[in-house]
C-alpha atoms as a PDB file:
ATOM      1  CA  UNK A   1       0.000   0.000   0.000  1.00  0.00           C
ATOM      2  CA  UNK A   2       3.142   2.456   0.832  1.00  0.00           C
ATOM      3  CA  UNK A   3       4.347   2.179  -2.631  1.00  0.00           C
ATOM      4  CA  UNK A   4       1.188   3.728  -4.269  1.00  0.00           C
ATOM      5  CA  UNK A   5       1.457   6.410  -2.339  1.00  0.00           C
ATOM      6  CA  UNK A   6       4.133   9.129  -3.774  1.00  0.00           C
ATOM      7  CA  UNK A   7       4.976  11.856  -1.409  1.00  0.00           C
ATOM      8  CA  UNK A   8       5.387  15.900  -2.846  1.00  0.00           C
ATOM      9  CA  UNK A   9       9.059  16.509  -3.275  1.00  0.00           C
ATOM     10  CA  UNK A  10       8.451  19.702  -5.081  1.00  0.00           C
ATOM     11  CA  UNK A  11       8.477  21.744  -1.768  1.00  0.00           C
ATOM     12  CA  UNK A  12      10.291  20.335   1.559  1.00  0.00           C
ATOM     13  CA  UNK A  13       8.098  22.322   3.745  1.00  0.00           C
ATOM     14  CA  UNK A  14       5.101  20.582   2.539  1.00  0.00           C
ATOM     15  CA  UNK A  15       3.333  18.299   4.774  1.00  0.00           C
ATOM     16  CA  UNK A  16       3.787  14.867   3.399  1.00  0.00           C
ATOM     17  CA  UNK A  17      -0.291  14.119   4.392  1.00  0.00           C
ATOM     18  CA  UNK A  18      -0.892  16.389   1.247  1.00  0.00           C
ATOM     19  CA  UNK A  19       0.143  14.250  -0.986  1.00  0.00           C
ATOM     20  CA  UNK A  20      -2.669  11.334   0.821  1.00  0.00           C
ATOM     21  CA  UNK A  21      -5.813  13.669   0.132  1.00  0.00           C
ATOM     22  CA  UNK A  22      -8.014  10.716  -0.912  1.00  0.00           C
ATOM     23  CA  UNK A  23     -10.163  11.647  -4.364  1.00  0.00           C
ATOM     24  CA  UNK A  24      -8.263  14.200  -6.028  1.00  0.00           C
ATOM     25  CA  UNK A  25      -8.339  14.014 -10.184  1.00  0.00           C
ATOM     26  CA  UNK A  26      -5.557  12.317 -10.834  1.00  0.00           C
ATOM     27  CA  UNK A  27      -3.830  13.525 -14.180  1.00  0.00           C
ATOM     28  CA  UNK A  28      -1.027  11.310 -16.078  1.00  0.00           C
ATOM     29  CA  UNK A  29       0.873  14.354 -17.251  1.00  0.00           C
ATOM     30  CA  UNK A  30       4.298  14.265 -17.242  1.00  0.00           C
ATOM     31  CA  UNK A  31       6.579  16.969 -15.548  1.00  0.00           C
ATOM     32  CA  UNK A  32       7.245  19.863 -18.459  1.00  0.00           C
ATOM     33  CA  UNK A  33      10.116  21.409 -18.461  1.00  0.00           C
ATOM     34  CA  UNK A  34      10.971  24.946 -16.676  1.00  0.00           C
ATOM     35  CA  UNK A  35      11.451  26.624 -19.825  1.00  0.00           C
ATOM     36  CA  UNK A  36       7.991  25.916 -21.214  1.00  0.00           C
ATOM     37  CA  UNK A  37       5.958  26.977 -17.936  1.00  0.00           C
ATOM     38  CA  UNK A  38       3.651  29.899 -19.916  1.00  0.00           C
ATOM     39  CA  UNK A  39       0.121  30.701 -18.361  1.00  0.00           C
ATOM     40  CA  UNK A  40      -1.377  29.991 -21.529  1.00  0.00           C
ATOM     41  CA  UNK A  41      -0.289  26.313 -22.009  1.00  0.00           C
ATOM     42  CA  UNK A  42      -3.035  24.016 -20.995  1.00  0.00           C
ATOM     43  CA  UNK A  43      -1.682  20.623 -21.152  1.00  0.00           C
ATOM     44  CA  UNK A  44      -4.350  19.456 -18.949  1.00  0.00           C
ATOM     45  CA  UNK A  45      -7.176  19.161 -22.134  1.00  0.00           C
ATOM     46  CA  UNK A  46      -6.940  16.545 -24.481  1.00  0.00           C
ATOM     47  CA  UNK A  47      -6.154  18.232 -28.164  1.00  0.00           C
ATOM     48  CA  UNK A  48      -9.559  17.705 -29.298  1.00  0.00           C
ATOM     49  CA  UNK A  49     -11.536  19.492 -26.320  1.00  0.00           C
ATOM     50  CA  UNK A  50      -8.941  22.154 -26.215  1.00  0.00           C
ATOM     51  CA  UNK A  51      -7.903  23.156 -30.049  1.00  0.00           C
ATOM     52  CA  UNK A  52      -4.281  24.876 -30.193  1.00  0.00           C
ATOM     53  CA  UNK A  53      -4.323  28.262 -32.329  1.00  0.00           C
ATOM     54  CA  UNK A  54      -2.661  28.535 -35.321  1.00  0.00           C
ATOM     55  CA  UNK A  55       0.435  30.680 -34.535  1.00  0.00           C
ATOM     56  CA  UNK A  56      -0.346  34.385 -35.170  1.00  0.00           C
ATOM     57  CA  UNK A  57       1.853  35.988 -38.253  1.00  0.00           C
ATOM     58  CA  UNK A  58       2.977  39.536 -38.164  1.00  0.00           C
ATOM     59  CA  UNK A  59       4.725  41.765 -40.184  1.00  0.00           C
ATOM     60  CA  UNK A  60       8.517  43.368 -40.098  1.00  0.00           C
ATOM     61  CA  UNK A  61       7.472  46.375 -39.342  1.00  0.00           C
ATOM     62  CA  UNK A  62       5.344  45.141 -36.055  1.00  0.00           C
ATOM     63  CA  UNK A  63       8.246  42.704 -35.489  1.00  0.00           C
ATOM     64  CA  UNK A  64      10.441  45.568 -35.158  1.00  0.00           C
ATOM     65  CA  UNK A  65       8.355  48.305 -32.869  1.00  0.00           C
ATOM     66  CA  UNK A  66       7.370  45.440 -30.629  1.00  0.00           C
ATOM     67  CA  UNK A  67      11.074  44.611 -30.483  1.00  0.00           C
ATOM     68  CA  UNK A  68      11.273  48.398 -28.984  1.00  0.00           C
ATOM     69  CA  UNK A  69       8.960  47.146 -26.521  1.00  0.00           C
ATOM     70  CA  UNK A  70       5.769  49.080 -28.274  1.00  0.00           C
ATOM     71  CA  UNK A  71       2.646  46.535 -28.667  1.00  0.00           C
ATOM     72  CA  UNK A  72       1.754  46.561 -32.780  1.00  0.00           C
ATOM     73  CA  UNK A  73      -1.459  46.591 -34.623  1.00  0.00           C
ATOM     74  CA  UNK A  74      -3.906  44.111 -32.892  1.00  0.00           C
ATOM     75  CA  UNK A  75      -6.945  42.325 -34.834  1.00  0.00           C
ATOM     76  CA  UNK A  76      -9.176  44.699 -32.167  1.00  0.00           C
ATOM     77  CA  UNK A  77      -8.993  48.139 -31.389  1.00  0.00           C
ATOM     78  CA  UNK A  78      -7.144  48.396 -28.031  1.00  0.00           C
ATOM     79  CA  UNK A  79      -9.420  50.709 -26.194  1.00  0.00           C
ATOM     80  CA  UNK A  80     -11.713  47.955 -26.573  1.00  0.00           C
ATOM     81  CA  UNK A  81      -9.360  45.167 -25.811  1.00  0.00           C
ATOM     82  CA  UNK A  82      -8.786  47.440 -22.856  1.00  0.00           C
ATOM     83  CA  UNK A  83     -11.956  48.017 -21.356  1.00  0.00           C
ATOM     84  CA  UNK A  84     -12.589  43.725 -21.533  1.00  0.00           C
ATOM     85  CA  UNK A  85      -9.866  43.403 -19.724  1.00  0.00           C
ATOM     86  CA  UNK A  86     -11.279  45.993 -16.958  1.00  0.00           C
ATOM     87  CA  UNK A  87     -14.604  43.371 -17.171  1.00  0.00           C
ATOM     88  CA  UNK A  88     -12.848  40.710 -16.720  1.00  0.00           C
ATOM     89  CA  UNK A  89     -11.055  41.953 -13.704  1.00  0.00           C
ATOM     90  CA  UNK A  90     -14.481  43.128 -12.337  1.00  0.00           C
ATOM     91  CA  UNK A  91     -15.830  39.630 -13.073  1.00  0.00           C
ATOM     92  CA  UNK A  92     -12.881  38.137 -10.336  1.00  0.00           C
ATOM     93  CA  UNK A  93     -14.335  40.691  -8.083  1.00  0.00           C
ATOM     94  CA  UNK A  94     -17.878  40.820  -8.345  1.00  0.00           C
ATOM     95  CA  UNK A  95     -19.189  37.291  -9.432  1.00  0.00           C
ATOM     96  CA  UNK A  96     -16.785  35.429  -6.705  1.00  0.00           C
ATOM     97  CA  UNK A  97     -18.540  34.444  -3.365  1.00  0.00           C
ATOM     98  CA  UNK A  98     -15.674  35.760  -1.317  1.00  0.00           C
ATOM     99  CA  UNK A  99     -17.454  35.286   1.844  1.00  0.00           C
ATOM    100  CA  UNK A 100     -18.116  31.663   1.214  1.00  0.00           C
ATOM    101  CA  UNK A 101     -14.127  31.082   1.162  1.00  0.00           C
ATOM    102  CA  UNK A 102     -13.225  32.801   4.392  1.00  0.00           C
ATOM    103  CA  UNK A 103     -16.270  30.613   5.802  1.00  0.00           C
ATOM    104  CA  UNK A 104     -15.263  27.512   4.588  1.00  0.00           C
ATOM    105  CA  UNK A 105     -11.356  27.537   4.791  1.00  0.00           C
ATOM    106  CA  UNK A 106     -11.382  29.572   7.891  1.00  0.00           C
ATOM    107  CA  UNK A 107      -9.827  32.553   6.370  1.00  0.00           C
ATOM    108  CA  UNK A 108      -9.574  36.471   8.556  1.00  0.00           C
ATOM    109  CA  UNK A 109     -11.482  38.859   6.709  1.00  0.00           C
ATOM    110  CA  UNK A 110      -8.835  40.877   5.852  1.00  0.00           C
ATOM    111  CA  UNK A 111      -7.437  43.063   2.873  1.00  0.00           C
ATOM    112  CA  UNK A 112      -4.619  40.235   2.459  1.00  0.00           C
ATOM    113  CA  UNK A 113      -7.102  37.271   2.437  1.00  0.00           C
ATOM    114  CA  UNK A 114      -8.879  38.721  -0.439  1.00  0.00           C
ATOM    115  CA  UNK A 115      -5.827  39.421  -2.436  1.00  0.00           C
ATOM    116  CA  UNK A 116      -5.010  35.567  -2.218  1.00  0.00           C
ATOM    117  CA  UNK A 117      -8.636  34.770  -3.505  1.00  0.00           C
ATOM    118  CA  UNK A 118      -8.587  37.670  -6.481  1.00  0.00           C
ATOM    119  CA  UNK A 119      -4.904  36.754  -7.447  1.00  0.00           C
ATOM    120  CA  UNK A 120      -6.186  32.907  -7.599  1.00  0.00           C
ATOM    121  CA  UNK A 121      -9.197  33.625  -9.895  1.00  0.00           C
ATOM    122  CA  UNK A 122      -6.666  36.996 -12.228  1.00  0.00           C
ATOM    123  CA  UNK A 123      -4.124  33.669 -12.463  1.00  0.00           C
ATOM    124  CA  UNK A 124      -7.279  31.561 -13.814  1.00  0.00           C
ATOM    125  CA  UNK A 125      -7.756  34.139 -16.547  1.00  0.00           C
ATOM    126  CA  UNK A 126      -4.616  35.165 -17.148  1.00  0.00           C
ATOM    127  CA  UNK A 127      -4.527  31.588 -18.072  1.00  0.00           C
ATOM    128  CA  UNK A 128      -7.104  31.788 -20.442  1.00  0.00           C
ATOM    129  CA  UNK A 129      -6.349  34.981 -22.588  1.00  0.00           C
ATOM    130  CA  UNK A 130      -2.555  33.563 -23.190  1.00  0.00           C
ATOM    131  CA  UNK A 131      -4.509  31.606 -25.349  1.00  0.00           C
ATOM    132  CA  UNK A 132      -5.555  34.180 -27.535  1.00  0.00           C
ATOM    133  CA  UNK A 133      -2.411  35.267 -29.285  1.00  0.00           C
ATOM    134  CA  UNK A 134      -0.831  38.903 -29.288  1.00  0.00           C
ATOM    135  CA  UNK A 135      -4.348  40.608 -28.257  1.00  0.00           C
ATOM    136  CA  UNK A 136      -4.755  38.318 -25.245  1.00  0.00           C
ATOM    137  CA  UNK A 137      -1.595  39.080 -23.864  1.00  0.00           C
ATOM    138  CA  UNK A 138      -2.523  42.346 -24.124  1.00  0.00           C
ATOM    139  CA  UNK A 139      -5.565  41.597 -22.603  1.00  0.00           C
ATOM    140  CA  UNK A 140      -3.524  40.374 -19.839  1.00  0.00           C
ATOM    141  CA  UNK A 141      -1.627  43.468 -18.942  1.00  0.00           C
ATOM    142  CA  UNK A 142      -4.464  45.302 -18.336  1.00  0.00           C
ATOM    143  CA  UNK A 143      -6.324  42.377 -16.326  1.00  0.00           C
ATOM    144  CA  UNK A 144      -3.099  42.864 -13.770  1.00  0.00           C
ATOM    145  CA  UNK A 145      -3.051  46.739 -13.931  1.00  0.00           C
ATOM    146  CA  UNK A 146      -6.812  46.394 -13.218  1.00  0.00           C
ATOM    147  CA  UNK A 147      -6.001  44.374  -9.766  1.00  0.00           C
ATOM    148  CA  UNK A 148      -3.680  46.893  -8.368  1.00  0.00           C
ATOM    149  CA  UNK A 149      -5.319  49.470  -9.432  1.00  0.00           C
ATOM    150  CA  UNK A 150      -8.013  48.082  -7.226  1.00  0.00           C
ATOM    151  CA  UNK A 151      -6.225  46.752  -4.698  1.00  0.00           C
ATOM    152  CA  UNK A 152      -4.925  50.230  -3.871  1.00  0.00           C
ATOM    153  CA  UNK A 153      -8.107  51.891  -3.926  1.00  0.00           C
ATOM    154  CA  UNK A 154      -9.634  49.308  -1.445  1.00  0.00           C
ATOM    155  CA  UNK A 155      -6.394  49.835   0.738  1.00  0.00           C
ATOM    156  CA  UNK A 156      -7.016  53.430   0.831  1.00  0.00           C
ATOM    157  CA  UNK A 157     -10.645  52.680   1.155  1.00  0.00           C
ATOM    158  CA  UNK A 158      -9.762  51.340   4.386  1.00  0.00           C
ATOM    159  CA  UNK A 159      -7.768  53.518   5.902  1.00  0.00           C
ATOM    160  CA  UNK A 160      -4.358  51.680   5.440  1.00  0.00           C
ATOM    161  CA  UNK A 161      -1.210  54.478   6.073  1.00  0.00           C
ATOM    162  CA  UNK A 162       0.170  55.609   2.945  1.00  0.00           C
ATOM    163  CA  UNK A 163       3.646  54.156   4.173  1.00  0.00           C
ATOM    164  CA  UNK A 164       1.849  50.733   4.850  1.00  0.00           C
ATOM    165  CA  UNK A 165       0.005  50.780   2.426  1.00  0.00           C
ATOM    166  CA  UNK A 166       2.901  51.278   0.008  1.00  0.00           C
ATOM    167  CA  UNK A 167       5.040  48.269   1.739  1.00  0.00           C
ATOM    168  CA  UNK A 168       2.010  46.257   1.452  1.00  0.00           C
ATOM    169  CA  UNK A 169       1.836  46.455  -2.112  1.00  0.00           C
ATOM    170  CA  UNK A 170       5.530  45.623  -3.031  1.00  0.00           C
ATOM    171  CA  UNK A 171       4.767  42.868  -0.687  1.00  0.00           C
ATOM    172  CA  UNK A 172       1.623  41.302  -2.287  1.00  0.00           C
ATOM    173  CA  UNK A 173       3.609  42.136  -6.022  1.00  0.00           C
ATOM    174  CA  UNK A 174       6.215  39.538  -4.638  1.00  0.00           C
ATOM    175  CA  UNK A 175       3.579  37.327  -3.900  1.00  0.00           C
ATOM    176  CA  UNK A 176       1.264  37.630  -6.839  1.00  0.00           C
ATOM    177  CA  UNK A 177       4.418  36.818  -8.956  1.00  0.00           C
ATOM    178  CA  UNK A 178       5.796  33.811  -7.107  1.00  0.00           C
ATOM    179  CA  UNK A 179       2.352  32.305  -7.376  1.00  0.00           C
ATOM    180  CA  UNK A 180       1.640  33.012 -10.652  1.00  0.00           C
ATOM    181  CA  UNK A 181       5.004  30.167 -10.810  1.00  0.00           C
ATOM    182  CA  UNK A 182       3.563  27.749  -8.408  1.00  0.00           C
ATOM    183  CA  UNK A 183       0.180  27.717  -9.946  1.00  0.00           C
ATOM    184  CA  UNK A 184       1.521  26.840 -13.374  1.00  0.00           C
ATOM    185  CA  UNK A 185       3.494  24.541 -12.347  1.00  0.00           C
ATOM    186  CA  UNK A 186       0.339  22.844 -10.477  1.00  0.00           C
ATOM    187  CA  UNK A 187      -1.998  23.196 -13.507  1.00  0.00           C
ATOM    188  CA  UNK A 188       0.961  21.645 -15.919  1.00  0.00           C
ATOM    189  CA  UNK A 189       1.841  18.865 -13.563  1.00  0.00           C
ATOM    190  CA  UNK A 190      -0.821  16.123 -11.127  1.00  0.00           C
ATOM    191  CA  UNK A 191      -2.758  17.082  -8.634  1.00  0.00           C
ATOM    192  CA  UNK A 192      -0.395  16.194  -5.891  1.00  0.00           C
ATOM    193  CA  UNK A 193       1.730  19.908  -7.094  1.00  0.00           C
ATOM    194  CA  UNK A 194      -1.373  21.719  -7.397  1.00  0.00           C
ATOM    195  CA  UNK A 195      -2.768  20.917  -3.929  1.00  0.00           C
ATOM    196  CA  UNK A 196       1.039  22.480  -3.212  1.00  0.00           C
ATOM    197  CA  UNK A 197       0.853  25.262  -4.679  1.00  0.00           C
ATOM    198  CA  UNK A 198      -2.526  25.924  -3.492  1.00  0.00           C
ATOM    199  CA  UNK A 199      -1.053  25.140   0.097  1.00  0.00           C
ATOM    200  CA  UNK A 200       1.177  27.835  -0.339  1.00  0.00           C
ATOM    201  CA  UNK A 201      -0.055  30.728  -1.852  1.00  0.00           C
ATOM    202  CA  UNK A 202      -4.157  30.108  -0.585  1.00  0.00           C
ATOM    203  CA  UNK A 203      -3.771  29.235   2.151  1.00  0.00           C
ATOM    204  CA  UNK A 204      -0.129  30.669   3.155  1.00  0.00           C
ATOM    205  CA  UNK A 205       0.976  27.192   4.612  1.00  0.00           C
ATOM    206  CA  UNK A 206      -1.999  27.812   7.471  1.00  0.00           C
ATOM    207  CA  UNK A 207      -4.284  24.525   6.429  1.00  0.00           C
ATOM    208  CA  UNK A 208      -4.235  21.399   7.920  1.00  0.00           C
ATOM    209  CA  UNK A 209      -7.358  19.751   6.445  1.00  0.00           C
ATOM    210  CA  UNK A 210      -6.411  17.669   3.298  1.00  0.00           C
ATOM    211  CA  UNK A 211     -10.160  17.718   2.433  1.00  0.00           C
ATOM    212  CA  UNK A 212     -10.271  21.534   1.954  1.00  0.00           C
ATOM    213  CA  UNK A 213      -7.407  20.902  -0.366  1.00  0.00           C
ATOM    214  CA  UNK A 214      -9.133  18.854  -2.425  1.00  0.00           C
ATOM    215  CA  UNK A 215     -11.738  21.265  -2.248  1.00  0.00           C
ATOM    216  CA  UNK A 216      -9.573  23.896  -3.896  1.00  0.00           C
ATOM    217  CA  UNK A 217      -7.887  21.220  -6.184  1.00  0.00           C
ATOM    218  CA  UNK A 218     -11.362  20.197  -7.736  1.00  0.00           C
ATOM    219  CA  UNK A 219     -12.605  23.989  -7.879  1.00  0.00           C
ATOM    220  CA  UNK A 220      -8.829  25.087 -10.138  1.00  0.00           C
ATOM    221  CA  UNK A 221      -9.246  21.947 -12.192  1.00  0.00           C
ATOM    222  CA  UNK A 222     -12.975  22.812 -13.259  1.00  0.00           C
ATOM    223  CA  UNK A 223     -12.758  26.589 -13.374  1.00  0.00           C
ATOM    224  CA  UNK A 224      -9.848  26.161 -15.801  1.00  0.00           C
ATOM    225  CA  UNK A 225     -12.255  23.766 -17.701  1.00  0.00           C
ATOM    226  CA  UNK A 226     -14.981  25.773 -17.707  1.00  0.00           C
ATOM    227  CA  UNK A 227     -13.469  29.023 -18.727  1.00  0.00           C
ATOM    228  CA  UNK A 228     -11.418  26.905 -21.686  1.00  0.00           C
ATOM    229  CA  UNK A 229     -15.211  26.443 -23.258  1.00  0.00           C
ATOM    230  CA  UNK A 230     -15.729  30.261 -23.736  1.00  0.00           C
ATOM    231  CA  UNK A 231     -15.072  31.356 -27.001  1.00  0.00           C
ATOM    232  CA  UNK A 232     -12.100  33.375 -27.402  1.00  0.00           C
ATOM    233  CA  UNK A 233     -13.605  36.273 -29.383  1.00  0.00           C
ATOM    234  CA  UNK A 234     -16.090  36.552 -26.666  1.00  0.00           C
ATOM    235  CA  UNK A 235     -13.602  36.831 -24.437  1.00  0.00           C
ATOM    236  CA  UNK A 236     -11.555  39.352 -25.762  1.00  0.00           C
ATOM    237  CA  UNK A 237     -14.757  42.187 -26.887  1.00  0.00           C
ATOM    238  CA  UNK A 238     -16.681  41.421 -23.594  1.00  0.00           C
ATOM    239  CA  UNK A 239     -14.258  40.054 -20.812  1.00  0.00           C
ATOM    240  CA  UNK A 240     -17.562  38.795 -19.161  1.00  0.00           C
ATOM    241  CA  UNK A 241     -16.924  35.346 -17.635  1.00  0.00           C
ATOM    242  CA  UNK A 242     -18.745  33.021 -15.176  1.00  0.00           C
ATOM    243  CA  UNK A 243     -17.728  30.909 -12.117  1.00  0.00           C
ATOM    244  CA  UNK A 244     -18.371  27.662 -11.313  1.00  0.00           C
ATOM    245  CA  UNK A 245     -19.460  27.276  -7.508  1.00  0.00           C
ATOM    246  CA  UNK A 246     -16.978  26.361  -5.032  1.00  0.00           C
ATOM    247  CA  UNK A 247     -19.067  23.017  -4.219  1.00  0.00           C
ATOM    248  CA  UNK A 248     -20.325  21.817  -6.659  1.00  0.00           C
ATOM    249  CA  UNK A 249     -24.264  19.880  -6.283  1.00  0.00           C
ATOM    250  CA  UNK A 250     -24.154  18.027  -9.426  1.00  0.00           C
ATOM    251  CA  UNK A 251     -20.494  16.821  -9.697  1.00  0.00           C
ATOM    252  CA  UNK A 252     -21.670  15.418 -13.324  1.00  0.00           C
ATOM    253  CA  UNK A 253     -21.803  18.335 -14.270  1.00  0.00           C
ATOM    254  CA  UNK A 254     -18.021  19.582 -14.112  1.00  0.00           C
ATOM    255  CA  UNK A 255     -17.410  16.506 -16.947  1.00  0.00           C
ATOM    256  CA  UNK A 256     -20.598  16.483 -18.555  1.00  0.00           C
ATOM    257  CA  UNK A 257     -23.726  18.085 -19.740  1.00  0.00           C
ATOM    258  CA  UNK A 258     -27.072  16.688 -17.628  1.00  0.00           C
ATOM    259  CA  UNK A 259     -28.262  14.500 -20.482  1.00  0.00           C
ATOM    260  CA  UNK A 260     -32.164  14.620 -22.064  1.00  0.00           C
ATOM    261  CA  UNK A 261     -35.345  13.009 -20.122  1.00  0.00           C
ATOM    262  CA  UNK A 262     -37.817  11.176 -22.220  1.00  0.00           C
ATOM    263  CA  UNK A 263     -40.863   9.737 -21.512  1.00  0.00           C
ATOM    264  CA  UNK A 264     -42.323   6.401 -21.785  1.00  0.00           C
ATOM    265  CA  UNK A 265     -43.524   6.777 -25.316  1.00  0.00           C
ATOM    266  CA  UNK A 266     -39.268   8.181 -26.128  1.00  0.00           C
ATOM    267  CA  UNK A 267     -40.429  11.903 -26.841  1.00  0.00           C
END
């Protein structure tokens, strides 16, 4: 029985009881390599439910300003690219049940607590627009200049010293970064480095229930799924996106659609 059990090595500070959480989706992707970690790479899809774009051709001339670190012409105007990205942002904010997590996961109701939930669900679509070629990673810029634009104004908001206020940011910018790592190297690799990464950066090292991990593991896994479905071009006019819930009723549902009821007579 001890040999089917393989014990995170990614971190030595992690618990080794994270790697037991019983019913986690196990994956049977191998371990990519450091050089390949990109947001947008979702290795987690099969090819056929998750179609890779064609590679997006550009000219010299937007080869060479882009080279001067000036973004080219984009297939959509950027004021509009801009203001989906400012919906999408709003979308992490708005549509997420952030009361629900500090319930569940015993979290303080604090400016820091919510920064760990937004940065979680910004990392979730920052996954998602990498997709979309030049204009999503555009997209993407303005998605993170959204969040600290925000997070600033809710500092202030509350009353936070300027001084503070100002150390807290540089802090949660070292954090936002280091997890944007962790949590692609979870999505790319099993379960096992996800709950990890999620230990980490969620719930800063402070959870000792490996069923609220798999909580969190399930809810990555599914939102990543679910916001892979939304058409791209949708995506990048509107920015509006949906959430799954945290807990799911229907558990069917993550993997498939409820199917049809007929009657006795087949209609």
């Amino acid at each position: 029985m001890a040999a089917l059990v393989r014990v995170v090595t990614h971190r030595a500070e992690v618990p080794p009881w994270i790697a037991l959480c019983s019913g986690l989706i196990q994956t049977t992707l191998a371990q990519p390599q450091w050089g390949r970690m990109l947001h947008g790479t979702l290795q987690f899809f099969t090819a056929k439910d998750s179609p890779q774009p064609s590679e997006e051709k550009v000219g010299a001339f937007t080869k060479i300003i882009e080279a001067m670190g000036f973004t080219g012409p984009l297939k959509y105007k950027k004021w509009k690219i801009k203001i989906a990205a400012l919906r999408m942002y709003t979308s992490c904010v708005e549509k997420t049940d952030y009361e629900e997590f500090f319930n569940r996961f015993q979290m303080p109701d604090t400016l820091h607590s919510w920064f760990l939930v937004a940065q979680l669900h910004v990392w979730m679509c920052l996954v998602r627009m990498k997709q979309e070629g030049r204009a999503g990673k555009y997209m993407c810029r303005y998605i993170v200049h959204s969040m600290w634009e925000d997070v600033q104004q809710r500092g202030k908001v509350m009353g936070i010293d300027s001084v503070a206020l100002k150390s807290s940011m540089r802090t949660m910018t070292e954090i936002f970064y280091g997890a944007l790592f962790g949590y692609d190297e979870g999505i790319l690799s099993d379960d096992h480095v996800l709950a990890a990464a999620i230990w980490r950066n969620l719930f800063n090292k402070h959870c000792e229930d490996p069923r609220q991990l798999e909580i969190m593991v399930e809810y990555v896994r599914k939102q990543i799924q679910h916001l892979d479905a939304m058409p791209g071009e949708d995506l990048l006019l509107s920015g509006e996106v949906t959430w799954r819930p945290l807990v799911e009723t229907n558990a069917q549902s993550i993997v498939k659609p409820a199917l049809p009821t007929y009657n006795d007579e087949g209609l």
